[in-house]
N, C-alpha and C. Protein backbone atom coordinates (compact mmCIF):
# COMPACT_ATOMS: atom_id res chain seq x y z
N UNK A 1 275.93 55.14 205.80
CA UNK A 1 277.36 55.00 206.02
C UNK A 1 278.06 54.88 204.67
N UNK A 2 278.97 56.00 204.05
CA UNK A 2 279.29 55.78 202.92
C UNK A 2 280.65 54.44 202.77
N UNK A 3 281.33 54.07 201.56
CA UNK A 3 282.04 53.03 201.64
C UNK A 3 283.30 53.39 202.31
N UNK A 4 283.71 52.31 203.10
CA UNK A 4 285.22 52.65 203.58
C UNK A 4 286.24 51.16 203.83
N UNK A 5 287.35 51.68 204.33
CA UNK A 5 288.13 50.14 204.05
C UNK A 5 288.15 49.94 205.60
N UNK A 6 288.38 48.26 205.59
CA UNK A 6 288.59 47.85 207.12
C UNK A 6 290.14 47.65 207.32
N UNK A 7 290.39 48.49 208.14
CA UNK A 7 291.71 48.57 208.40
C UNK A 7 292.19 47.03 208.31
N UNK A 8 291.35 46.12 209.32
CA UNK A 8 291.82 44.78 209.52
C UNK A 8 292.08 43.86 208.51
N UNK A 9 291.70 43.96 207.70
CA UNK A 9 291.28 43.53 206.59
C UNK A 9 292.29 43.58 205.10
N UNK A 10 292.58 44.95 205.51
CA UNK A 10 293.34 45.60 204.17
C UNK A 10 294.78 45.11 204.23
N UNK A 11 295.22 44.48 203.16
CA UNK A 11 297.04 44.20 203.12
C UNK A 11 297.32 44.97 201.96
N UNK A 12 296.79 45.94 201.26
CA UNK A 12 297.77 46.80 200.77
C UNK A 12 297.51 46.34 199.18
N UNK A 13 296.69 45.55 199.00
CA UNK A 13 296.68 44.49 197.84
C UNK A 13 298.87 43.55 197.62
N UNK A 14 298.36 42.91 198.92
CA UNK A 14 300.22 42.47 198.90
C UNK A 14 300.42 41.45 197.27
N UNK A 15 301.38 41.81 196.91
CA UNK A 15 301.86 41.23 195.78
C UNK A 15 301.26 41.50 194.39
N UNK A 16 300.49 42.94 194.02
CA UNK A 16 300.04 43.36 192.79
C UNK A 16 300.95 44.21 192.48
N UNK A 17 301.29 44.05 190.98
CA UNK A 17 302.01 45.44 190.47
C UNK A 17 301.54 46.93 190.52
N UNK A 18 300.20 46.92 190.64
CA UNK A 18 299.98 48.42 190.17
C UNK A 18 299.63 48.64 192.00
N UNK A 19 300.08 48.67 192.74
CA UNK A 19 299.63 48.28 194.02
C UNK A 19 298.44 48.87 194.52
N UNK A 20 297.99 49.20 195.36
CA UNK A 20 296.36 48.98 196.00
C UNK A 20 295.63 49.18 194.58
N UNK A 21 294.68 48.33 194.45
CA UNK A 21 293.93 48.27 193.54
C UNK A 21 292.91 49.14 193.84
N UNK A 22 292.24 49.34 195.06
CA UNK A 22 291.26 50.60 195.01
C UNK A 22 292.16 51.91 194.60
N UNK A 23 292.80 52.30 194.90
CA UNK A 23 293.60 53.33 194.53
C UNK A 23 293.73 53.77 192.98
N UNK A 24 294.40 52.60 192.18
CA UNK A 24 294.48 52.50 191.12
C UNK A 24 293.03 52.48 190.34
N UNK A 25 291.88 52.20 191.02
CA UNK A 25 290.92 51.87 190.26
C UNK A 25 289.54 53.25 190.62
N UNK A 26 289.91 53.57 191.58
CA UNK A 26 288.87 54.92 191.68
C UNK A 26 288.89 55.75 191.07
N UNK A 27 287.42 56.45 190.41
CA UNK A 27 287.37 57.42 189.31
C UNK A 27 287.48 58.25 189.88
N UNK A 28 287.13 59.04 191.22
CA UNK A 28 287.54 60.06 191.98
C UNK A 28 288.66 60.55 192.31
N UNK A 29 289.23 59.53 192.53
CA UNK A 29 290.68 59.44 192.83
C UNK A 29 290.69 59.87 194.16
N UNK A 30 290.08 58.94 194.89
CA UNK A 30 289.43 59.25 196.45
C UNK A 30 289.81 58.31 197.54
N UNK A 31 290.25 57.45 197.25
CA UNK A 31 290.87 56.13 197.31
C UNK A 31 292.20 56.85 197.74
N UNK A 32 293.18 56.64 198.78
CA UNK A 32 294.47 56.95 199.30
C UNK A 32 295.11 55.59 199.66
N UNK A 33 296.79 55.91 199.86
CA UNK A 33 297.40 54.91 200.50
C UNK A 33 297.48 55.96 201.89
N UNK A 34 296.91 55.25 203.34
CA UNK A 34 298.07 56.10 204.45
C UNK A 34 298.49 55.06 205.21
N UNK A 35 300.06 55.30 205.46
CA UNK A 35 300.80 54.27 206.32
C UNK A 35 300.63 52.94 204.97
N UNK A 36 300.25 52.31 205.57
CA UNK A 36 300.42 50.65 205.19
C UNK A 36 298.91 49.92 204.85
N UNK A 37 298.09 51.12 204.71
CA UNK A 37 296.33 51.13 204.64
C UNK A 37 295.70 51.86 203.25
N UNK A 38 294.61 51.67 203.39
CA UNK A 38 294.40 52.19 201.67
C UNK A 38 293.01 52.75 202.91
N UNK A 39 292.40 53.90 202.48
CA UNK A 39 291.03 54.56 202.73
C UNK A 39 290.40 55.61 202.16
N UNK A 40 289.13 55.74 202.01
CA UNK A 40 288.44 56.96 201.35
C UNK A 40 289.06 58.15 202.08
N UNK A 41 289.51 59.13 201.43
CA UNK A 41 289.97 60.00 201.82
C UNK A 41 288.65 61.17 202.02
N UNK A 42 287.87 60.88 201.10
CA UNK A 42 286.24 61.66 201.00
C UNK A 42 285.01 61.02 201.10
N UNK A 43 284.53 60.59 201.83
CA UNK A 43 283.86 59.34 201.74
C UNK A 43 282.11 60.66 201.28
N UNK A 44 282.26 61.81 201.39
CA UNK A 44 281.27 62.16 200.83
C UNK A 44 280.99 62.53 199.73
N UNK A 45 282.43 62.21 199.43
CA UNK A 45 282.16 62.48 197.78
C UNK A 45 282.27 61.53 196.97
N UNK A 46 282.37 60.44 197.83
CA UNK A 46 282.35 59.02 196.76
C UNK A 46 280.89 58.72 196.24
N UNK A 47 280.98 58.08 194.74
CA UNK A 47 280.02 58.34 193.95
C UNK A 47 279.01 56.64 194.35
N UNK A 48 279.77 55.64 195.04
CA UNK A 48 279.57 54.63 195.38
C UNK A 48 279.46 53.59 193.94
N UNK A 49 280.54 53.72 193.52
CA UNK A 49 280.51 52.85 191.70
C UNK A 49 280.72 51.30 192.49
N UNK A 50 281.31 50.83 193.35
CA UNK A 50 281.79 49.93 193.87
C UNK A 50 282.87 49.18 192.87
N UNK A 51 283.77 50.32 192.23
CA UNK A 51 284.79 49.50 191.31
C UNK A 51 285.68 49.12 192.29
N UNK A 52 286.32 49.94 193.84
CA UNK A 52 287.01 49.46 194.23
C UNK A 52 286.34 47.98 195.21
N UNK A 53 285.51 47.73 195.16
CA UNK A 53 284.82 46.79 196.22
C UNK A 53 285.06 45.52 195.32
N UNK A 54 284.92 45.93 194.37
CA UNK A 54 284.58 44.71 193.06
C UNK A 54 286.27 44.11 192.84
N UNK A 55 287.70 45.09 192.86
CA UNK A 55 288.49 44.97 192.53
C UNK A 55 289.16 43.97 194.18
N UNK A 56 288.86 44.50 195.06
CA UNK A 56 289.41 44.55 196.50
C UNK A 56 289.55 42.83 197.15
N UNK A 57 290.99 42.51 196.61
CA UNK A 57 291.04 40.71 196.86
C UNK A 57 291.01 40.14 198.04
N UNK A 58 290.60 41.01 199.33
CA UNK A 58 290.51 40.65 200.88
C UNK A 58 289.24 41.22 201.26
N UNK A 59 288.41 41.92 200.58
CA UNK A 59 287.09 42.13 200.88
C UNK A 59 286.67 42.92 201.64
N UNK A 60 288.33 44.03 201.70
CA UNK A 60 288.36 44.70 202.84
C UNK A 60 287.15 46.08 203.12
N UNK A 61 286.84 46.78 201.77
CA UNK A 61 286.16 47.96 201.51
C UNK A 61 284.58 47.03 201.98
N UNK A 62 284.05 47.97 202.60
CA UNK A 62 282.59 47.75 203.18
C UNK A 62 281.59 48.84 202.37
N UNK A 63 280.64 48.52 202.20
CA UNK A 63 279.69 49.20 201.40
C UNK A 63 278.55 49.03 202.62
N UNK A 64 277.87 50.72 201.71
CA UNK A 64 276.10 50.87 201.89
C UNK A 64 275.12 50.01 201.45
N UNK A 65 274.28 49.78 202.22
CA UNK A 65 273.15 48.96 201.51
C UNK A 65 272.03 49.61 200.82
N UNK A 66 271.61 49.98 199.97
CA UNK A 66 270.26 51.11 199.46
C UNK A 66 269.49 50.04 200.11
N UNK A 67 267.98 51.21 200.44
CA UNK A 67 266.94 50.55 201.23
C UNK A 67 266.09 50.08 199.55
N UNK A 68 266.65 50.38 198.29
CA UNK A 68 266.08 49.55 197.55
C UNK A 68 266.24 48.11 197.08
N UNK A 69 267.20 47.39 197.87
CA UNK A 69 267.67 46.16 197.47
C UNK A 69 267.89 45.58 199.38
N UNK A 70 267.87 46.19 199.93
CA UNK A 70 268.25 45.51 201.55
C UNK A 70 267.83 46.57 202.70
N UNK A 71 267.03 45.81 203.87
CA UNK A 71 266.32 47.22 204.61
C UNK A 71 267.31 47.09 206.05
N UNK A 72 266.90 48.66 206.77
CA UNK A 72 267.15 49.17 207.47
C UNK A 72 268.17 48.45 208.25
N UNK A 73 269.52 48.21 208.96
CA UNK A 73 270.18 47.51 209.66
C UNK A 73 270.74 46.52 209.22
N UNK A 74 270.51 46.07 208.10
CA UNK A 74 271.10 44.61 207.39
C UNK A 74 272.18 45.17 206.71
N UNK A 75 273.39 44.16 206.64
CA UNK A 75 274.98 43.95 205.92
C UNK A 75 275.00 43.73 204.89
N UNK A 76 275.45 44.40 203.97
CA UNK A 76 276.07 44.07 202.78
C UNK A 76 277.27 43.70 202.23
N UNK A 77 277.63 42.72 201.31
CA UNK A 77 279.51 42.57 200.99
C UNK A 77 279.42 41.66 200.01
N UNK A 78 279.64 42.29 198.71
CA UNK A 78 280.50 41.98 197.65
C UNK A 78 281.50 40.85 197.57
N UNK A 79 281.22 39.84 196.49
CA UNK A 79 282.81 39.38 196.74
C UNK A 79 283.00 38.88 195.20
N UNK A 80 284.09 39.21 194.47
CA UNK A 80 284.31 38.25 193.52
C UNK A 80 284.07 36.78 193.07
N UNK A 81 283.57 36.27 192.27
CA UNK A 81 283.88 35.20 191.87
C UNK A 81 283.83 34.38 190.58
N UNK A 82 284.33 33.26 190.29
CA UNK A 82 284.18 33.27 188.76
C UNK A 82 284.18 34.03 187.78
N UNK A 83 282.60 33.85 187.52
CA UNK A 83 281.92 34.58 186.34
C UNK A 83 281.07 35.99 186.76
N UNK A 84 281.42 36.63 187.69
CA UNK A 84 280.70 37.29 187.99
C UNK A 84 280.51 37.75 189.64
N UNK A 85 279.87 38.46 190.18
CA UNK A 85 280.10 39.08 191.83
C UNK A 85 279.14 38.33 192.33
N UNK A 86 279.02 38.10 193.34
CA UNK A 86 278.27 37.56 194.66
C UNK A 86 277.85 38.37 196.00
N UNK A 87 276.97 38.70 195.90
CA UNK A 87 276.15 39.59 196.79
C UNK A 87 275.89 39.10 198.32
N UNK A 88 276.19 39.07 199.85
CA UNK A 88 276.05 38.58 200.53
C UNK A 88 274.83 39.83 201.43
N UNK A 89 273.73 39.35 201.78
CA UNK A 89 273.21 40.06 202.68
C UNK A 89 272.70 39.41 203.81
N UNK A 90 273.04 40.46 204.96
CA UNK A 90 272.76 39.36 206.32
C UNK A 90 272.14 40.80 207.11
N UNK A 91 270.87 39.86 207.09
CA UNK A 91 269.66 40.86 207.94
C UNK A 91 269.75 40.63 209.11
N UNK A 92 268.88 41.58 209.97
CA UNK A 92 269.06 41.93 211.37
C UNK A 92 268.53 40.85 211.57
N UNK A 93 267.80 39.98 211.66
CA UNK A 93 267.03 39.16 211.95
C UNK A 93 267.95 37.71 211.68
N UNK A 94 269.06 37.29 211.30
CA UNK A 94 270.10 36.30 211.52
C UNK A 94 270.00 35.73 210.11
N UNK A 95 268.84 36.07 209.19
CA UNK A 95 269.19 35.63 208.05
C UNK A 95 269.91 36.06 206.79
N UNK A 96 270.24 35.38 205.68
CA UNK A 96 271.70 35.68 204.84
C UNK A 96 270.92 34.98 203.51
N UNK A 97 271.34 35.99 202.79
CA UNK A 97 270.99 35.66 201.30
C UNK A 97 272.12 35.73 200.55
N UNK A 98 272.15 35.16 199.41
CA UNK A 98 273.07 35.50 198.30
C UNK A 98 272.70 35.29 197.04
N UNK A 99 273.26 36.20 196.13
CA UNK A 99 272.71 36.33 195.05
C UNK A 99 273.98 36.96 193.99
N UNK A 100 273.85 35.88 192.63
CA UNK A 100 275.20 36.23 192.07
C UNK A 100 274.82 36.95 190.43
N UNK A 101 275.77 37.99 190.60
CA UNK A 101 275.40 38.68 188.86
C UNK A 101 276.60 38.01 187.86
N UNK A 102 276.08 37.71 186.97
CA UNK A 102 277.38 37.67 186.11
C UNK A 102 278.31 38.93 185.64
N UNK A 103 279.38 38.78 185.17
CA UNK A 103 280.18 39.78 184.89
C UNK A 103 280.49 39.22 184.02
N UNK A 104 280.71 40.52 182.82
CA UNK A 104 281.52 40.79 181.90
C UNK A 104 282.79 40.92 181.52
N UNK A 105 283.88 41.52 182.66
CA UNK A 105 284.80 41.77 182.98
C UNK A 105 285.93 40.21 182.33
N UNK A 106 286.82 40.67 181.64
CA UNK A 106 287.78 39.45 181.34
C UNK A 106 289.17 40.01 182.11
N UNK A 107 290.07 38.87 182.24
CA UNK A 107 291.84 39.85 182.76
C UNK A 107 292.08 40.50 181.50
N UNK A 108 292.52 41.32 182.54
CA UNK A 108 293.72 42.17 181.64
C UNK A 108 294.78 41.67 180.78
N UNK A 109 294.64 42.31 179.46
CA UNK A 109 294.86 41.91 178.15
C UNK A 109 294.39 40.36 177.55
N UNK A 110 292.88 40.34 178.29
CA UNK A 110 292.75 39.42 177.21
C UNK A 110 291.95 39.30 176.24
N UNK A 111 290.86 40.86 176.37
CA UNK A 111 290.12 41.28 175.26
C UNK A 111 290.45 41.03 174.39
N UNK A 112 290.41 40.79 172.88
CA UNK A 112 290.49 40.91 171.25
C UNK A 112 289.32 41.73 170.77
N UNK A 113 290.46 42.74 170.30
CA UNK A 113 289.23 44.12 169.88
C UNK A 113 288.69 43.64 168.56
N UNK A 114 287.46 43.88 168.30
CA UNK A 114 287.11 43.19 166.91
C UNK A 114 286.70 41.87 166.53
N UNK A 115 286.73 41.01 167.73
CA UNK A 115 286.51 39.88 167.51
C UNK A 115 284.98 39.60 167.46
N UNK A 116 284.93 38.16 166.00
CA UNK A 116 284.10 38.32 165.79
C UNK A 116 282.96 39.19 164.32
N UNK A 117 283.33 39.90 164.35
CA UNK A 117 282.89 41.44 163.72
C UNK A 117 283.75 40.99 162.14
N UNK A 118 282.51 41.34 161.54
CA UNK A 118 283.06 40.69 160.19
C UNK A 118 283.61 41.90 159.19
N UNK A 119 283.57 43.47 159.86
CA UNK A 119 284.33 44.36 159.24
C UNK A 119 285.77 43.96 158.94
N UNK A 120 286.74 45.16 158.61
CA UNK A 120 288.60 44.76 158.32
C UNK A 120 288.10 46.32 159.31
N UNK A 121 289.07 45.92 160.39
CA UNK A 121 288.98 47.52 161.50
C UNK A 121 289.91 48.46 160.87
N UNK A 122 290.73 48.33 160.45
CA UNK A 122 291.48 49.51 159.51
C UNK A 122 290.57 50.00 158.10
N UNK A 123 290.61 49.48 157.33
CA UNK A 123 289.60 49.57 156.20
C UNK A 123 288.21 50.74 156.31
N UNK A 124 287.85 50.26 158.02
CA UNK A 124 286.75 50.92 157.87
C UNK A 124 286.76 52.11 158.67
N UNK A 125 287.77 52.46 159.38
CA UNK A 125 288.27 53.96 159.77
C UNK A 125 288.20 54.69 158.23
N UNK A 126 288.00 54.61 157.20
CA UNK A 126 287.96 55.58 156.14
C UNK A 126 286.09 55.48 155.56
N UNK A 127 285.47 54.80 156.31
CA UNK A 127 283.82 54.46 156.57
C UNK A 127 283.15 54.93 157.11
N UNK A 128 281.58 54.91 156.86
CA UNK A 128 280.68 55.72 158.25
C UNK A 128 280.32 54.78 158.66
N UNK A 129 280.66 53.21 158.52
CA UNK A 129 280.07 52.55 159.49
C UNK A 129 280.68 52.00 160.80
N UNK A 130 279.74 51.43 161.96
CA UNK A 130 280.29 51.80 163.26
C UNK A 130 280.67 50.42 163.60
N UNK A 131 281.57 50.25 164.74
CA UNK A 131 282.73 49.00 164.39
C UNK A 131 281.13 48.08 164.89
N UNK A 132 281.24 46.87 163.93
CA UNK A 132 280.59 45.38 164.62
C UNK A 132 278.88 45.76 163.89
N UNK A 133 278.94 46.53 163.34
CA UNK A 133 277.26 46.96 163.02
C UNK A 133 276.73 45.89 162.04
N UNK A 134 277.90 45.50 161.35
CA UNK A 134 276.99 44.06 160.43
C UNK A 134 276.39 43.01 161.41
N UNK A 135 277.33 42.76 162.57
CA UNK A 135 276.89 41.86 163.83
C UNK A 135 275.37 41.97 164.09
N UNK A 136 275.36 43.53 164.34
CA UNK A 136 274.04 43.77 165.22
C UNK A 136 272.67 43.96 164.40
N UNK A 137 273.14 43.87 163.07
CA UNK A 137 272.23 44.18 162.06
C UNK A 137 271.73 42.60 161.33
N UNK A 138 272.66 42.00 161.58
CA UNK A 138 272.62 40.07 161.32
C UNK A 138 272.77 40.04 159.72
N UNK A 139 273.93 40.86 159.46
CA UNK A 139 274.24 40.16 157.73
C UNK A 139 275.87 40.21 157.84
N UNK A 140 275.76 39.38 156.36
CA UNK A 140 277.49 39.11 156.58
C UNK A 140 278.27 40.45 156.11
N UNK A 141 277.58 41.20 155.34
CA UNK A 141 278.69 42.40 155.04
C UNK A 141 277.57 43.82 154.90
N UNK A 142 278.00 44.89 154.62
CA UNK A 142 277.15 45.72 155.17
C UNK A 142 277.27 46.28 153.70
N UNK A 143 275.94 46.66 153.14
CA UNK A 143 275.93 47.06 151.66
C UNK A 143 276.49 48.73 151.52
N UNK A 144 277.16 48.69 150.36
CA UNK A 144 277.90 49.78 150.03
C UNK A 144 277.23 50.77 148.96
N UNK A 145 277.48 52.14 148.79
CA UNK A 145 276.73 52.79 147.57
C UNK A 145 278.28 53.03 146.24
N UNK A 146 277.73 53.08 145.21
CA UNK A 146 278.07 53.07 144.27
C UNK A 146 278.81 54.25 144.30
N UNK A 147 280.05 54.34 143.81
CA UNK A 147 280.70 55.99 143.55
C UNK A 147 280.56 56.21 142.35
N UNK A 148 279.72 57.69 142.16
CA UNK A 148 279.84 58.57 141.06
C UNK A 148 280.56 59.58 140.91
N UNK A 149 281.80 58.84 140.73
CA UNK A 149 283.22 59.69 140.25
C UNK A 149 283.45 59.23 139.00
């Protein structure tokens, strides 16, 4: 069963600026508004990224379960939280697991590009070295060659 939204479920993402957030957030661009509802308009061509499931603040979008993480007949559902998503699975058999990943994900605009990173990010646009590489290399500055001009 590929992913789709529950009608019941769905308010439209009420009160976001960029409004339905699956919409706004599908790489397919597969994701529709109809009427007062948001739904896969292709559900066979969805790639199943679960960005809109991950984004979706009523929990409305329902997902597939791969038989590599949950078998035959058992529920799957996503839900935000904190630091990271929360996995709910509820097998045919009445039992329910959960299991939480952390995420990476910060709000919007609150990244700081560069942070950290002991380059000057302008400076080194005229460089071959790649942003944060002293970081990953564990020294404080990254050695330079001599110009023979």
């Amino acid at each position: 069963m590929p992913t789709f939204v529950d009608p019941n479920a769905c308010n439209t993402c009420e009160g976001e600026d960029k409004g339905p957030l699956c919409v706004y957030i599908c790489p397919n661009d597969l994701m529709k508004l109809k009427g007062d509802k948001g739904f896969n308009q292709e559900p066979n061509l969805c790639s199943e990224c679960y960005a809109c499931v991950k984004l979706c603040p009523t929990e409305a979008i329902r997902v597939r379960g791969y038989a590599d993480f949950i078998p035959l007949g058992a529920e799957v559902q996503p839900r935000r939280v904190e630091l990271g998503l929360t996995w709910t699975v509820k097998f045919r058999d009445g039992e329910v697991l959960e299991f939480t990943y952390p995420s990476r994900t910060k709000p919007v605009g609150s990244s700081i590009p560069y942070e950290g990173f002991t380059e000057d990010p302008i400076a080194d646009l005229r460089g071959q070295t790649l942003a944060g590489e002293s970081v990953w290399l564990g020294v404080d500055n990254l050695p330079t060659f001599a110009s023979n001009v």
